[in-house]
C-alpha atoms as a PDB file:
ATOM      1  CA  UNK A   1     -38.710  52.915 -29.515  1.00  0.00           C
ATOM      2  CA  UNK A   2     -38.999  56.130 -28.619  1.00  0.00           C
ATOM      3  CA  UNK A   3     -41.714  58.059 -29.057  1.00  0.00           C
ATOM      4  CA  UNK A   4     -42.484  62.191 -29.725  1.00  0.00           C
ATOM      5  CA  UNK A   5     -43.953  62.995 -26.393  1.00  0.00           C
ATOM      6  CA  UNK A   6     -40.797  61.274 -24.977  1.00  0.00           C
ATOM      7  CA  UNK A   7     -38.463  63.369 -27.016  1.00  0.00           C
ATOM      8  CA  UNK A   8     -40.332  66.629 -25.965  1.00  0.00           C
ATOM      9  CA  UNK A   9     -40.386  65.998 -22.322  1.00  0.00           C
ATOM     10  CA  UNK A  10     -36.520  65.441 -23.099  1.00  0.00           C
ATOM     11  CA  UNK A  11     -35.463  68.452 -24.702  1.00  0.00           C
ATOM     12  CA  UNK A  12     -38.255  70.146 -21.971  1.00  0.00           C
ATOM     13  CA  UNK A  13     -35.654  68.650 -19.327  1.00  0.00           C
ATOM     14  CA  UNK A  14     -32.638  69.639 -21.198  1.00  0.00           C
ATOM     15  CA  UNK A  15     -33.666  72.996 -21.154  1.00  0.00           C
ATOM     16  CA  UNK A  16     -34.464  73.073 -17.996  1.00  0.00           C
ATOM     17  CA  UNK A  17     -30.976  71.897 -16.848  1.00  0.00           C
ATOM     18  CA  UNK A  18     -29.561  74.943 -19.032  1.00  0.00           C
ATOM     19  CA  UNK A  19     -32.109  77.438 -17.330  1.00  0.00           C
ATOM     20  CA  UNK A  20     -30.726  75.505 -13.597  1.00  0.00           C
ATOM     21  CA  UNK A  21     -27.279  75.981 -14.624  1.00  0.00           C
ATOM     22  CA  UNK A  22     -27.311  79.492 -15.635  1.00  0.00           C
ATOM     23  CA  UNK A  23     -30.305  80.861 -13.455  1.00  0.00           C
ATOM     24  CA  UNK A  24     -28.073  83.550 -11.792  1.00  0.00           C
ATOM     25  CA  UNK A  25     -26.608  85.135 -15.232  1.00  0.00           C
ATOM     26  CA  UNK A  26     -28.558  87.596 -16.838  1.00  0.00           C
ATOM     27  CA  UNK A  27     -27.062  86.931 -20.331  1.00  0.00           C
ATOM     28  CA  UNK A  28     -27.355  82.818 -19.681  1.00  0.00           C
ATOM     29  CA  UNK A  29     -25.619  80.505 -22.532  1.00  0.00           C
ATOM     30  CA  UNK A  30     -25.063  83.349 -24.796  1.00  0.00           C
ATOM     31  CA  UNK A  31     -21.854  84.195 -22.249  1.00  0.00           C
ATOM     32  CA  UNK A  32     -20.243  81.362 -24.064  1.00  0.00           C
ATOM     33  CA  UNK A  33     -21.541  82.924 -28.021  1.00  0.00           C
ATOM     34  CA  UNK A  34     -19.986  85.797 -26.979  1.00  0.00           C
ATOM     35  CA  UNK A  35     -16.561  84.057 -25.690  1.00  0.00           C
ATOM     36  CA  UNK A  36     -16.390  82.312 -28.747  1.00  0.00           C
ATOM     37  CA  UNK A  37     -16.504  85.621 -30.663  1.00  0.00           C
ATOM     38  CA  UNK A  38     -13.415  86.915 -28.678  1.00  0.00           C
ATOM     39  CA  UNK A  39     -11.711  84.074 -28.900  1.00  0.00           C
ATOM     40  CA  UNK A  40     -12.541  83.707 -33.076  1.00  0.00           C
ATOM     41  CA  UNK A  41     -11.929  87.653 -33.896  1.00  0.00           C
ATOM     42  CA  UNK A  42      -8.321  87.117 -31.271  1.00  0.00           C
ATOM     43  CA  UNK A  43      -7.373  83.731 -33.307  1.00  0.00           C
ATOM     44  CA  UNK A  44      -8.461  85.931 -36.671  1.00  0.00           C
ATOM     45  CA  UNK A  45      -6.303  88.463 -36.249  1.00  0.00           C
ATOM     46  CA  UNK A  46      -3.313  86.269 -35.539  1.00  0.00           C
ATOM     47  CA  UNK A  47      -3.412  84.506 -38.532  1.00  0.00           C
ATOM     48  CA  UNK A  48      -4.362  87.372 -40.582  1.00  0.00           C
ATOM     49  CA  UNK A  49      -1.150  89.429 -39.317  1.00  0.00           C
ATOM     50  CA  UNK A  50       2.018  86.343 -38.755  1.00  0.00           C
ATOM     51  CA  UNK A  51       0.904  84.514 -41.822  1.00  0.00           C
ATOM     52  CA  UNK A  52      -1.006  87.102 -44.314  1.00  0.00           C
ATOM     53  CA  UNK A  53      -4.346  84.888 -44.846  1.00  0.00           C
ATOM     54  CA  UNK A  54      -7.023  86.610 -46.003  1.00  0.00           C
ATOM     55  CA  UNK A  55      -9.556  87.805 -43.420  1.00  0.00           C
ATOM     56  CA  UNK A  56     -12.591  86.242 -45.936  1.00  0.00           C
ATOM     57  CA  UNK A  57     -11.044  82.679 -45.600  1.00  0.00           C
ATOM     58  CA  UNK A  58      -9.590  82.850 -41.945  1.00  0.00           C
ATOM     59  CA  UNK A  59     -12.657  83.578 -40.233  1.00  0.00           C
ATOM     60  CA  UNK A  60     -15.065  81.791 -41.420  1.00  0.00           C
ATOM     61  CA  UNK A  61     -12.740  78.909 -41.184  1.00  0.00           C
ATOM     62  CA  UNK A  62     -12.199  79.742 -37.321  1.00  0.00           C
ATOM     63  CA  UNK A  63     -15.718  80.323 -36.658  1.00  0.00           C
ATOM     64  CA  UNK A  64     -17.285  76.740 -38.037  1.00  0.00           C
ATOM     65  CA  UNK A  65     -14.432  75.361 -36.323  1.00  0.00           C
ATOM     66  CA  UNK A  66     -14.703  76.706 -33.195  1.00  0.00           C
ATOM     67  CA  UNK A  67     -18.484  76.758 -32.709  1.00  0.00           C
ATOM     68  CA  UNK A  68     -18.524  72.509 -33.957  1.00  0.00           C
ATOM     69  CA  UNK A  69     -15.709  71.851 -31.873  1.00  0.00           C
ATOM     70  CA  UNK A  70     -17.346  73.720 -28.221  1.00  0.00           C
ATOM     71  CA  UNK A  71     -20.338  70.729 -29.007  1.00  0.00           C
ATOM     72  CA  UNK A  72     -17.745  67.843 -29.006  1.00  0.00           C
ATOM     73  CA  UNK A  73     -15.494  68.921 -26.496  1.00  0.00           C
ATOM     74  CA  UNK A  74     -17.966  70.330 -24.335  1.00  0.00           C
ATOM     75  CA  UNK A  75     -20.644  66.973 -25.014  1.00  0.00           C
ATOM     76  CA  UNK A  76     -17.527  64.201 -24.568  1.00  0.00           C
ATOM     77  CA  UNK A  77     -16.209  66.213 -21.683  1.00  0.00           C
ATOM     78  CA  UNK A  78     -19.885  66.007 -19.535  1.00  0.00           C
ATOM     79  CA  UNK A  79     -20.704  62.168 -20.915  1.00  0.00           C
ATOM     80  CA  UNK A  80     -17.568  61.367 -19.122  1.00  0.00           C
ATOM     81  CA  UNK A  81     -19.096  62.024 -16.097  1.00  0.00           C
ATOM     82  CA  UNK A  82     -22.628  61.723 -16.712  1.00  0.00           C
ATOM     83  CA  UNK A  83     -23.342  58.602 -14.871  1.00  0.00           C
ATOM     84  CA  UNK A  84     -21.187  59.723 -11.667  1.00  0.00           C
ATOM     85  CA  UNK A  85     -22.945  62.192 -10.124  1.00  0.00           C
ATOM     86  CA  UNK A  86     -25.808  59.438  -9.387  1.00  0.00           C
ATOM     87  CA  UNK A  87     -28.650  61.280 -11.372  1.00  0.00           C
ATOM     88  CA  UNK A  88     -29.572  57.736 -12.637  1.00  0.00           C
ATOM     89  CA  UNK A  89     -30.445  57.001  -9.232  1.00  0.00           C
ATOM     90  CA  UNK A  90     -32.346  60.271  -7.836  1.00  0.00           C
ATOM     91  CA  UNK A  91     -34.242  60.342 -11.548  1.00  0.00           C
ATOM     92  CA  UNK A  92     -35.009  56.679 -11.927  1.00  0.00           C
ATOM     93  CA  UNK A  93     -34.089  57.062 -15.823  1.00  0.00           C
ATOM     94  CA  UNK A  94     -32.862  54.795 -18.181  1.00  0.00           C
ATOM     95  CA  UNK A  95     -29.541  55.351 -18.917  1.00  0.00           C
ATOM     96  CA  UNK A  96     -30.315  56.294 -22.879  1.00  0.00           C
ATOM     97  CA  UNK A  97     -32.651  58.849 -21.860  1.00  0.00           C
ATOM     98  CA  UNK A  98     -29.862  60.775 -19.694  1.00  0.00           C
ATOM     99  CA  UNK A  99     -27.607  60.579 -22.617  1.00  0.00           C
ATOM    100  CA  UNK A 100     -30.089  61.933 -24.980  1.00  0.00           C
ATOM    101  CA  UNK A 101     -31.268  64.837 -22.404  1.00  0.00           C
ATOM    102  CA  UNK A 102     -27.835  65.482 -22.526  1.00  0.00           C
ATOM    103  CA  UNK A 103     -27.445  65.419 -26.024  1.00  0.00           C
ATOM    104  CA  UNK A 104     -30.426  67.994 -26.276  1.00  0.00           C
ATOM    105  CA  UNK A 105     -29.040  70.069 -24.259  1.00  0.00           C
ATOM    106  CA  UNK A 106     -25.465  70.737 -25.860  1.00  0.00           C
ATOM    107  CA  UNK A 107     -27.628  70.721 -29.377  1.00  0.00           C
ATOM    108  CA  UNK A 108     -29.586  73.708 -27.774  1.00  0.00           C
ATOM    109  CA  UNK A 109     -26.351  75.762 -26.484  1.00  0.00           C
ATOM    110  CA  UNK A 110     -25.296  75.271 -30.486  1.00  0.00           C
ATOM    111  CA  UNK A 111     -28.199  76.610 -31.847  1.00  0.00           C
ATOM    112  CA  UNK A 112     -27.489  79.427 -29.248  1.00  0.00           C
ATOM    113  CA  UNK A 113     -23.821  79.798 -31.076  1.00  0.00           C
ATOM    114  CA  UNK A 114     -25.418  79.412 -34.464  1.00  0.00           C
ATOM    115  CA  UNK A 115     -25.942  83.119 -34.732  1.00  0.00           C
ATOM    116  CA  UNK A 116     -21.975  83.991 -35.190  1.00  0.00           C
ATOM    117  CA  UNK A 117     -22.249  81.301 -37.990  1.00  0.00           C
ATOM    118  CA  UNK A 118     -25.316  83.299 -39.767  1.00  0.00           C
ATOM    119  CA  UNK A 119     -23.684  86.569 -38.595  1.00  0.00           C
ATOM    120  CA  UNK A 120     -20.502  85.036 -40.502  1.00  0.00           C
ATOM    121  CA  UNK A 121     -22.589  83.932 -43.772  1.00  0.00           C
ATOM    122  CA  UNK A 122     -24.179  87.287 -44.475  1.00  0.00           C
ATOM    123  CA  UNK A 123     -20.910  89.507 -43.160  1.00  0.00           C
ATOM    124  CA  UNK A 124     -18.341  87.589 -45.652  1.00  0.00           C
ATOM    125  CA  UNK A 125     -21.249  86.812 -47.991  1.00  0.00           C
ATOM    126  CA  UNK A 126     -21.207  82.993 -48.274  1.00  0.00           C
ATOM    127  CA  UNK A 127     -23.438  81.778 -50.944  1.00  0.00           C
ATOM    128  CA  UNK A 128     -25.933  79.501 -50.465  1.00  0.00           C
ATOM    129  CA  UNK A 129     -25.184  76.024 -52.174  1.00  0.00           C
ATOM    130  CA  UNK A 130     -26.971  73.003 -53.201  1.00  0.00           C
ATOM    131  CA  UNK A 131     -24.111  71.526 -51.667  1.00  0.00           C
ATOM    132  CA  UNK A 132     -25.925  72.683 -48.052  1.00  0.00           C
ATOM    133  CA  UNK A 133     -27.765  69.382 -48.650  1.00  0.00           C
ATOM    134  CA  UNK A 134     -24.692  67.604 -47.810  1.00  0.00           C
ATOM    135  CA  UNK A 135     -25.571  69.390 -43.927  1.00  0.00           C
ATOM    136  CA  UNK A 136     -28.451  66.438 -43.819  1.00  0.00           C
ATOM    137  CA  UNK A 137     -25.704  63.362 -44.066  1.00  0.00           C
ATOM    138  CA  UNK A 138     -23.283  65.177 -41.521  1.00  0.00           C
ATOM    139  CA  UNK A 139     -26.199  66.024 -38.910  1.00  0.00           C
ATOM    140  CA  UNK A 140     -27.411  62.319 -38.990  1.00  0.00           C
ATOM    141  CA  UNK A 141     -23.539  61.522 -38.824  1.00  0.00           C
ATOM    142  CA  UNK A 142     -22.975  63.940 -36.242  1.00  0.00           C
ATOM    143  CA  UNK A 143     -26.536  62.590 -33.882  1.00  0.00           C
ATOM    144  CA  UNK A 144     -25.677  58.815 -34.242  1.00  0.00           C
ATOM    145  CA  UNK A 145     -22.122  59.617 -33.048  1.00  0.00           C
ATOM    146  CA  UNK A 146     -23.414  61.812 -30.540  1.00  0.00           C
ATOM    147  CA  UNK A 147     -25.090  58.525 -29.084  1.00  0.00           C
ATOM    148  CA  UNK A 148     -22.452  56.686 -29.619  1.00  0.00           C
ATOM    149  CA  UNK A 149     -19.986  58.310 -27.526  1.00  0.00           C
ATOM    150  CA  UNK A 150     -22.434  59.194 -25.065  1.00  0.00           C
ATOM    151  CA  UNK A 151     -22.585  55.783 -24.283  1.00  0.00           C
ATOM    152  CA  UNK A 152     -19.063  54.314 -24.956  1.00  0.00           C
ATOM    153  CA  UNK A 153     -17.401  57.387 -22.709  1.00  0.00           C
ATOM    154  CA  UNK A 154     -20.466  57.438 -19.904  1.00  0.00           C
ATOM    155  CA  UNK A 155     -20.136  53.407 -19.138  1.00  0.00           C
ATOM    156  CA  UNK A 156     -16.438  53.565 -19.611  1.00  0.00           C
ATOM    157  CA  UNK A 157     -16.043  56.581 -16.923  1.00  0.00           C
ATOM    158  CA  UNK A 158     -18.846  55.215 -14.378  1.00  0.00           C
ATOM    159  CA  UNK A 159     -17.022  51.989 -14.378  1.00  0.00           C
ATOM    160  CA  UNK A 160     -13.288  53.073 -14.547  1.00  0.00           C
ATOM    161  CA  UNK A 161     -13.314  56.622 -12.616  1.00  0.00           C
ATOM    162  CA  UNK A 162      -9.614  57.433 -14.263  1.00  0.00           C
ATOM    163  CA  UNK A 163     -10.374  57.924 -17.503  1.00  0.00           C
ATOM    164  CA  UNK A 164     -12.183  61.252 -16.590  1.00  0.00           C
ATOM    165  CA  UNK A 165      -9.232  62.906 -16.136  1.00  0.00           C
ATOM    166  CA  UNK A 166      -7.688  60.903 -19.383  1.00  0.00           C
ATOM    167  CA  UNK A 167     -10.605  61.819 -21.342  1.00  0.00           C
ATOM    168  CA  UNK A 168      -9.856  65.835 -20.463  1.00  0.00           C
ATOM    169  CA  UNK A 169      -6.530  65.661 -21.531  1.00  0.00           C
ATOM    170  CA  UNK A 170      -7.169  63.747 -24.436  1.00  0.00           C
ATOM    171  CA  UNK A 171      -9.739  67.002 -25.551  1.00  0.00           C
ATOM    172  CA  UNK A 172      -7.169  69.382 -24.708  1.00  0.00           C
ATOM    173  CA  UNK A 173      -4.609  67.531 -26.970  1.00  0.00           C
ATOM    174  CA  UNK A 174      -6.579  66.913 -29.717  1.00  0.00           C
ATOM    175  CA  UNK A 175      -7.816  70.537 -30.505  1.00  0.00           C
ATOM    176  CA  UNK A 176      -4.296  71.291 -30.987  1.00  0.00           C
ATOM    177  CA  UNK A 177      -3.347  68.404 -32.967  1.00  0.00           C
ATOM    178  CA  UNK A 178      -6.798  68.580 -35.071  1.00  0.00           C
ATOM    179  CA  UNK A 179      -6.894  71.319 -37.738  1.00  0.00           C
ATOM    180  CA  UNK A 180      -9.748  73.283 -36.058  1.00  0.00           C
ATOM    181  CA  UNK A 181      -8.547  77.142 -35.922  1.00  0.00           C
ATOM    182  CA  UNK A 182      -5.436  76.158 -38.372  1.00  0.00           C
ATOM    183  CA  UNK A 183      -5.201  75.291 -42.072  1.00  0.00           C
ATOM    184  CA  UNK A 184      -4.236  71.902 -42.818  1.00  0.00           C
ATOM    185  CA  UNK A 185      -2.193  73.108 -45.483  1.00  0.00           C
ATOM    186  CA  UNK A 186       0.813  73.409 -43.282  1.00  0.00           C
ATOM    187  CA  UNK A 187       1.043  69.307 -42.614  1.00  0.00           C
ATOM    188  CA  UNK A 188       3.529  68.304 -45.164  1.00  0.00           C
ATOM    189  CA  UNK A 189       4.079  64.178 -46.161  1.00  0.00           C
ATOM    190  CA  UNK A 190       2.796  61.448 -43.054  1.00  0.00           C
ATOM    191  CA  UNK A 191       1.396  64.870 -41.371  1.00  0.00           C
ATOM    192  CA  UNK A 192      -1.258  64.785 -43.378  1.00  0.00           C
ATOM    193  CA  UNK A 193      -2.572  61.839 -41.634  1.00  0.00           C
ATOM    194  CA  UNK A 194      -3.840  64.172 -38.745  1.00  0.00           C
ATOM    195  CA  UNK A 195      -6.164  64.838 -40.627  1.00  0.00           C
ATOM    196  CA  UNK A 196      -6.927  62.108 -43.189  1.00  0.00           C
ATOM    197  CA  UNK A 197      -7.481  59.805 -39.913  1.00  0.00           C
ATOM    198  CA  UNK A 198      -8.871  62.203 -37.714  1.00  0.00           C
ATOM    199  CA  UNK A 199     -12.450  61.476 -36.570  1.00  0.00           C
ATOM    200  CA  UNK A 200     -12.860  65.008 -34.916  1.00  0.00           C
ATOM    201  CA  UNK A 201     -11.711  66.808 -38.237  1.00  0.00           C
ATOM    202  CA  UNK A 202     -13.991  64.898 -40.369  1.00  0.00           C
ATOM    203  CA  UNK A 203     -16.993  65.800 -38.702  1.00  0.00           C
ATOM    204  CA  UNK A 204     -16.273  69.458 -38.728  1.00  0.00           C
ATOM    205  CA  UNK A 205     -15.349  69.517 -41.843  1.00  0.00           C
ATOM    206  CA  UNK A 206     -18.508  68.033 -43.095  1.00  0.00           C
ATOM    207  CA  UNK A 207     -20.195  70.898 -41.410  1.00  0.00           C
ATOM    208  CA  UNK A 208     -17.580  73.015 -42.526  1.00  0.00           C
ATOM    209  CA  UNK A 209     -17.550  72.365 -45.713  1.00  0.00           C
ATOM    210  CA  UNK A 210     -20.851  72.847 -46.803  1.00  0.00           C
ATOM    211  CA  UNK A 211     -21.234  75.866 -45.130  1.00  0.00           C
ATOM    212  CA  UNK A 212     -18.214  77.456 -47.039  1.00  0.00           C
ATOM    213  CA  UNK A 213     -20.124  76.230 -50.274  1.00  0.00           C
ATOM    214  CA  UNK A 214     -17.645  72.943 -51.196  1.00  0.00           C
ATOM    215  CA  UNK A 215     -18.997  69.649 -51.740  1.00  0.00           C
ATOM    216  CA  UNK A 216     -18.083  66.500 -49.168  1.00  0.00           C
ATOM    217  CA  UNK A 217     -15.214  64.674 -50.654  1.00  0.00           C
ATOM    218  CA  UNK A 218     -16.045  60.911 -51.011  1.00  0.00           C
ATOM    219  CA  UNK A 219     -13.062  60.081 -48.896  1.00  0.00           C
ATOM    220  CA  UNK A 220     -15.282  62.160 -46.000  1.00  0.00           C
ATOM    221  CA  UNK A 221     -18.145  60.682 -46.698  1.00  0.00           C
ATOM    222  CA  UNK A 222     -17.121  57.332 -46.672  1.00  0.00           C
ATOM    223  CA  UNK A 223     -14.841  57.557 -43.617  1.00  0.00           C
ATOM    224  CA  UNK A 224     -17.512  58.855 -41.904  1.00  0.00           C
ATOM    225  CA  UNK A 225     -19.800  56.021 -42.500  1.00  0.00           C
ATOM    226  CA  UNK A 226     -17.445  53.602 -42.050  1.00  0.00           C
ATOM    227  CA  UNK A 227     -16.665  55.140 -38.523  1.00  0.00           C
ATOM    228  CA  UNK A 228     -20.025  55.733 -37.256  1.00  0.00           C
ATOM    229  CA  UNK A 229     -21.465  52.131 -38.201  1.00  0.00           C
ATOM    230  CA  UNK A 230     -18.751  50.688 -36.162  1.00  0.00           C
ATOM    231  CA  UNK A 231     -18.912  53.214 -33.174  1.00  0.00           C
ATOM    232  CA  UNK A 232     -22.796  52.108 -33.494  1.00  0.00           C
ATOM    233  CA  UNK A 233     -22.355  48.965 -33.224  1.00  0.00           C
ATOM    234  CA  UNK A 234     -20.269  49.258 -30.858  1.00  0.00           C
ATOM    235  CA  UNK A 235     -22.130  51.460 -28.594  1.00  0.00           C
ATOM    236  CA  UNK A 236     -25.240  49.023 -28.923  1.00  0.00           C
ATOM    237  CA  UNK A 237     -23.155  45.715 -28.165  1.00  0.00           C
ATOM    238  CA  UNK A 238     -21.759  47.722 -24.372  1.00  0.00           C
ATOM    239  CA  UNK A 239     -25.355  49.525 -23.499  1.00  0.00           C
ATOM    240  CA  UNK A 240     -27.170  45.689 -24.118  1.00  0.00           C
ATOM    241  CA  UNK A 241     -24.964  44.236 -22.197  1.00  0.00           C
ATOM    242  CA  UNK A 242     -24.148  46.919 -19.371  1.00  0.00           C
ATOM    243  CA  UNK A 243     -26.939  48.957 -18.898  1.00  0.00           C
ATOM    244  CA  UNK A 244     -28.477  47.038 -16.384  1.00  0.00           C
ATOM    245  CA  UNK A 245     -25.384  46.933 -14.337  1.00  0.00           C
ATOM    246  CA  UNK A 246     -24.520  50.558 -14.277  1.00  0.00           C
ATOM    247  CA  UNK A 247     -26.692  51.350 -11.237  1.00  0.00           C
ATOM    248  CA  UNK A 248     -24.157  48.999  -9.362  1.00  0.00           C
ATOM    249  CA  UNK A 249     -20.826  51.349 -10.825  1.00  0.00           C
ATOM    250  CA  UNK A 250     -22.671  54.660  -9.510  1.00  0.00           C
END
């Protein structure tokens, strides 16, 4: 078990890797807020001038899709090589504690890119919902699942080195298959499967949803739970048995 002075030395560590890694830059984790807002206001105004969508409904779209989807890609893409760089052995940590420093970490850098998601809220005037509640199930969804993969993609990638490189592509192909900055409107028939099946859109969407004041459909909520039970189990099954023998992969 874990206890609270452990978890506050870990997000004091995690925060301390952020201040490490951007020690030199005077604006410091914010450089990839304000990215994001290029990159949300450029993908905006292409879908508001090919395809005549509404500015109200492509943005904030964008924005919660974007801002959810630099956590996964950017969370799977350093798990994958967590375990590599032999921290476990200069540290002397347990493996779960590395994988929830890291987890702290990303979660800080997205409450750093939470403030285009309020500045979205009050500038298109998104009302606040009872269906916000619904943000309680997907942030315990989204933390378990967090673990989860931290673990499944860290033990696979210390042990079998090519599936880094895998893993990257994998990201890079599944933001453009997943509807994250486009409307899922425009799968037609089987298409729509990219979605229905698609672990990745789920989870934004049950941040996404919320936020743009709609209810969790039960399919969501039940795919979801269905998914992250298994990953769980999953996840604990591979750290019991492995954890004492990743020292040996490093």
């Amino acid at each position: 078990m874990i206890h609270k002075t452990t978890i506050l030395s870990m997000i004091e560590l995690a925060w301390f890797d952020i201040k490490i890694k951007y020690v030199r830059s005077t604006l410091g984790p914010f450089w990839i807020t304000l990215s994001m807002i290029i990159l949300i206001g450029g993908l905006s105004f292409v879908f508001v001038s090919l395809w005549g969508i509404p500015l109200k409904r492509t943005m904030p779209w964008i924005a919660l899709g974007i801002i959810m989807w630099n956590y996964i890609s950017n969370y799977i893409d350093e798990s994958s090589t967590l375990f590599v760089d032999g921290r476990i052995l200069n540290m002397k940590i347990a493996p779960l504690k590395l994988i929830m420093i890291n987890i702290f970490k990303h979660l800080i850098i997205l409450l750093h890119n939470a403030v285009v998601i309020v500045a979205v809220i009050i500038f298109f005037d998104l009302k606040i919902t009872v269906n916000y509640f619904y943000l309680i199930f997907s942030f315990i969804i989204f933390f378990i699942n967090s673990i989860s993969f931290g673990v499944l993609f860290g033990f696979l990638c210390c042990r079998f080195r090519d599936f880094i490189l895998i893993i990257r592509n994998g990201i890079y192909l599944i933001f453009l298959m997943t509807p994250i900055f486009w409307m899922p409107e425009v799968l037609k028939g089987n298409r729509m499967y990219l979605a229905d099946f698609n672990i990745v859109y789920q989870i934004i969407q049950s941040f996404r949803e919320p936020i743009l004041g709609n209810p969790l459909t039960n399919y969501t909520i039940t795919y979801l739970s269905i998914f992250t039970l298994v990953t769980a189990i999953l996840s604990i099954i591979i750290y019991k048995k492995y954890y004492k023998r990743i020292v040996l992969w490093i």
